[in-house]
Protein backbone atom coordinates (compact mmCIF):
# COMPACT_ATOMS: atom_id res chain seq x y z
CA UNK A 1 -27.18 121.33 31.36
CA UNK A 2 -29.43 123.99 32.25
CA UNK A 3 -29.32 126.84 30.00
CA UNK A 4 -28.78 130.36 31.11
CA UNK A 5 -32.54 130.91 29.71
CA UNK A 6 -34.43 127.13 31.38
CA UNK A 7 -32.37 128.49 34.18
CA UNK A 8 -33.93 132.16 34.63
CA UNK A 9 -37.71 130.43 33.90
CA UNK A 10 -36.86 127.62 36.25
CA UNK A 11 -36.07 129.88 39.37
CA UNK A 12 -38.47 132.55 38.36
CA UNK A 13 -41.32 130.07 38.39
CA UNK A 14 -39.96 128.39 41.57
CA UNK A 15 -39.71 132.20 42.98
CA UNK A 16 -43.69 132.34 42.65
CA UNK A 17 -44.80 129.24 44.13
CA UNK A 18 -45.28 127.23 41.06
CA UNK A 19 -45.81 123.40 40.98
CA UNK A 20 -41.92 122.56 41.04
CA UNK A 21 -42.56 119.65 39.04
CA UNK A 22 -44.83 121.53 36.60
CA UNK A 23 -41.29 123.56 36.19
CA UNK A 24 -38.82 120.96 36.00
CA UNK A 25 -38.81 117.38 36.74
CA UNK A 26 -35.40 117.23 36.99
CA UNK A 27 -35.71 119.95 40.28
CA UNK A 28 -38.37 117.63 41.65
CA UNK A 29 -35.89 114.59 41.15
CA UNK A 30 -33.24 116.54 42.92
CA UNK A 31 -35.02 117.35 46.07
CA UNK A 32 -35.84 113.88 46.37
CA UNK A 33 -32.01 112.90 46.01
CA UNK A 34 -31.12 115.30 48.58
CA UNK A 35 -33.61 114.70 51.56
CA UNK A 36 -32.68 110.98 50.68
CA UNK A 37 -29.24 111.54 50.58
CA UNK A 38 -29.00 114.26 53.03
CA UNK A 39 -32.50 115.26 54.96
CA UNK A 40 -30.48 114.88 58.36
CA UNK A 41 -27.61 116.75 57.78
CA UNK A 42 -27.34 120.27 58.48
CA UNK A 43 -28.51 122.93 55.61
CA UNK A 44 -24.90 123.28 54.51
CA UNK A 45 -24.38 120.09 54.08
CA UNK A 46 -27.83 119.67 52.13
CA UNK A 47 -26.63 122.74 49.87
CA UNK A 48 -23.25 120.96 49.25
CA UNK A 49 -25.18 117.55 48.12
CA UNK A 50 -27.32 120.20 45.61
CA UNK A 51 -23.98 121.98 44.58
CA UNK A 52 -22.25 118.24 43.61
CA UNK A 53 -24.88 117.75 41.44
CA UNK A 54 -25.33 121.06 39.85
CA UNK A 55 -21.14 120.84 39.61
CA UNK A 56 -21.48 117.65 37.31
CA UNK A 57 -24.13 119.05 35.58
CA UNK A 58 -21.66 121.94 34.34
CA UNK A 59 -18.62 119.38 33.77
CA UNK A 60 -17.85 117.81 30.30
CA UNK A 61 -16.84 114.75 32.47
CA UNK A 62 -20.36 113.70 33.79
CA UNK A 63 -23.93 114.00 32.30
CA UNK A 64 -25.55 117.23 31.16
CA UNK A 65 -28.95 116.89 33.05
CA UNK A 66 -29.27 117.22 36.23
CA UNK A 67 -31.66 113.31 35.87
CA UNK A 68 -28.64 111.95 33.74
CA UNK A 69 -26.12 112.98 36.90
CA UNK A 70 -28.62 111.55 39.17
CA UNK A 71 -29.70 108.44 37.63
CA UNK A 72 -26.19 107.59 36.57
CA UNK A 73 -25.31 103.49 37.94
CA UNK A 74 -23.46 103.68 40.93
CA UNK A 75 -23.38 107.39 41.58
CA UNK A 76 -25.70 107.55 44.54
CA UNK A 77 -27.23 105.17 46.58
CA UNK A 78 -30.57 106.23 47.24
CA UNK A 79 -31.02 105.60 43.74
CA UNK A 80 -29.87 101.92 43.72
CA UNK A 81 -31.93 100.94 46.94
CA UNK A 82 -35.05 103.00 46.07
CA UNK A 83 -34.85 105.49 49.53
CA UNK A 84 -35.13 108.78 46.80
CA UNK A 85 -38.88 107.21 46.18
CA UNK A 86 -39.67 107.01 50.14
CA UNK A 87 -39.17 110.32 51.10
CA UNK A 88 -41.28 113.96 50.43
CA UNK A 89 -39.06 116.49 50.14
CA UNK A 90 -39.53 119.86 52.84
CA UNK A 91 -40.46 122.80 51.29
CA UNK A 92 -36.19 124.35 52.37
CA UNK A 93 -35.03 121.59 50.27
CA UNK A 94 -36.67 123.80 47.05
CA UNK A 95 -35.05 126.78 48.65
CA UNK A 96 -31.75 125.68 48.47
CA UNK A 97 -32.29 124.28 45.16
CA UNK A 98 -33.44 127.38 43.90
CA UNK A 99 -30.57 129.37 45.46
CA UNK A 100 -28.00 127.16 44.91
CA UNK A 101 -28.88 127.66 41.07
CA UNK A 102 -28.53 131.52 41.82
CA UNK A 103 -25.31 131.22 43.49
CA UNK A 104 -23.76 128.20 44.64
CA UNK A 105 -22.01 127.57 47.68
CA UNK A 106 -19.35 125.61 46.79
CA UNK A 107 -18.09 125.02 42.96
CA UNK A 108 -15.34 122.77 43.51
CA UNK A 109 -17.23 119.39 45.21
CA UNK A 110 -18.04 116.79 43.21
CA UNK A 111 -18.27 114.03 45.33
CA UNK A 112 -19.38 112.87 48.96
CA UNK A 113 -20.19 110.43 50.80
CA UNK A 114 -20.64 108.41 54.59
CA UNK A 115 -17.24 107.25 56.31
CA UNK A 116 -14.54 108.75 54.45
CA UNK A 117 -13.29 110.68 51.48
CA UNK A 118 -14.76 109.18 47.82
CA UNK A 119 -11.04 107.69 46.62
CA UNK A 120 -12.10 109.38 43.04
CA UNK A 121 -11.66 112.54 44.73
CA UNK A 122 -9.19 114.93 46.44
CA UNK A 123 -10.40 115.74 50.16
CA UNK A 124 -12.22 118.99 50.69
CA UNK A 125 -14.20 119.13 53.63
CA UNK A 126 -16.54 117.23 56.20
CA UNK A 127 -19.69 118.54 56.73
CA UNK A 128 -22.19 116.51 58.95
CA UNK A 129 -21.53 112.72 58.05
CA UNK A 130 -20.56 113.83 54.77
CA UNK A 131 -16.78 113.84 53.58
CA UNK A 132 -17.03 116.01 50.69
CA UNK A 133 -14.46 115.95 48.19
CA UNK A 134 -13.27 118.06 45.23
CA UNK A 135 -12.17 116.90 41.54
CA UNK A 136 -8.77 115.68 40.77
CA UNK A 137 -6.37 118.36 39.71
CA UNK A 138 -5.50 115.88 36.29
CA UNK A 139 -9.28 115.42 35.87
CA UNK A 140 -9.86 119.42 35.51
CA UNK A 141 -10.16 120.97 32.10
């Protein structure tokens, strides 16, 4: 998890142009994940993919790093067929990055995915091609 402090030096150094992976791997692994995941949806829907991770990232029931959510077996699958290392990130994927760690969107999804609403999830929203769904009321603290 991103500490109130990482997260102030993260987005002020993003807020100045600096090398984003200079800053943070983890941001740089993140943009990758979303233009994989999401580079054709529309920029909602690419703030929503940003906002699942960033959700898990805060939850005691997934990994504390934003890589640990990421690289996690099973839980996206750019990862598991190798599209997150094909793509180059636009410079708007950042952007949302960065203001999504301001102020997020959305922090109730967790999941989302192509065709339907992730079963380990209760239905929120579709955005795009993306069913997005929110955590299970017995799985919230």
């Amino acid at each position: 998890m991103l500490c109130p402090l990482t997260k102030a030096i993260v987005v002020a150094a993003l807020s100045v142009n600096a090398t984003v992976a200079q800053v943070n791997p983890d941001i740089n692994l993140m943009a990758h994940m979303v233009q994989a995941e999401a580079g054709g949806q529309p920029e909602d829907g690419q703030r929503l993919v940003v906002d699942v991770v960033l959700n898990r990232v805060d939850s005691e029931l997934f990994p504390e790093t934003i890589s640990g959510v990421i690289l996690t077996p099973g839980q996206f699958a750019v990862v598991s067929n190798g599209a997150i290392r094909r793509v180059t990130p636009p410079d708007e994927i950042y952007r949302y990055i960065r203001e999504e760690m301001k102020e997020r969107t959305n922090t109730e999804v967790f999941y989302f995915t192509a065709g339907g609403y992730n079963p380990s999830g209760e239905p929120w929203q579709k955005v795009g091609d993306h069913y997005f769904s929110k955590l299970r009321k017995e799985l919230q603290w």
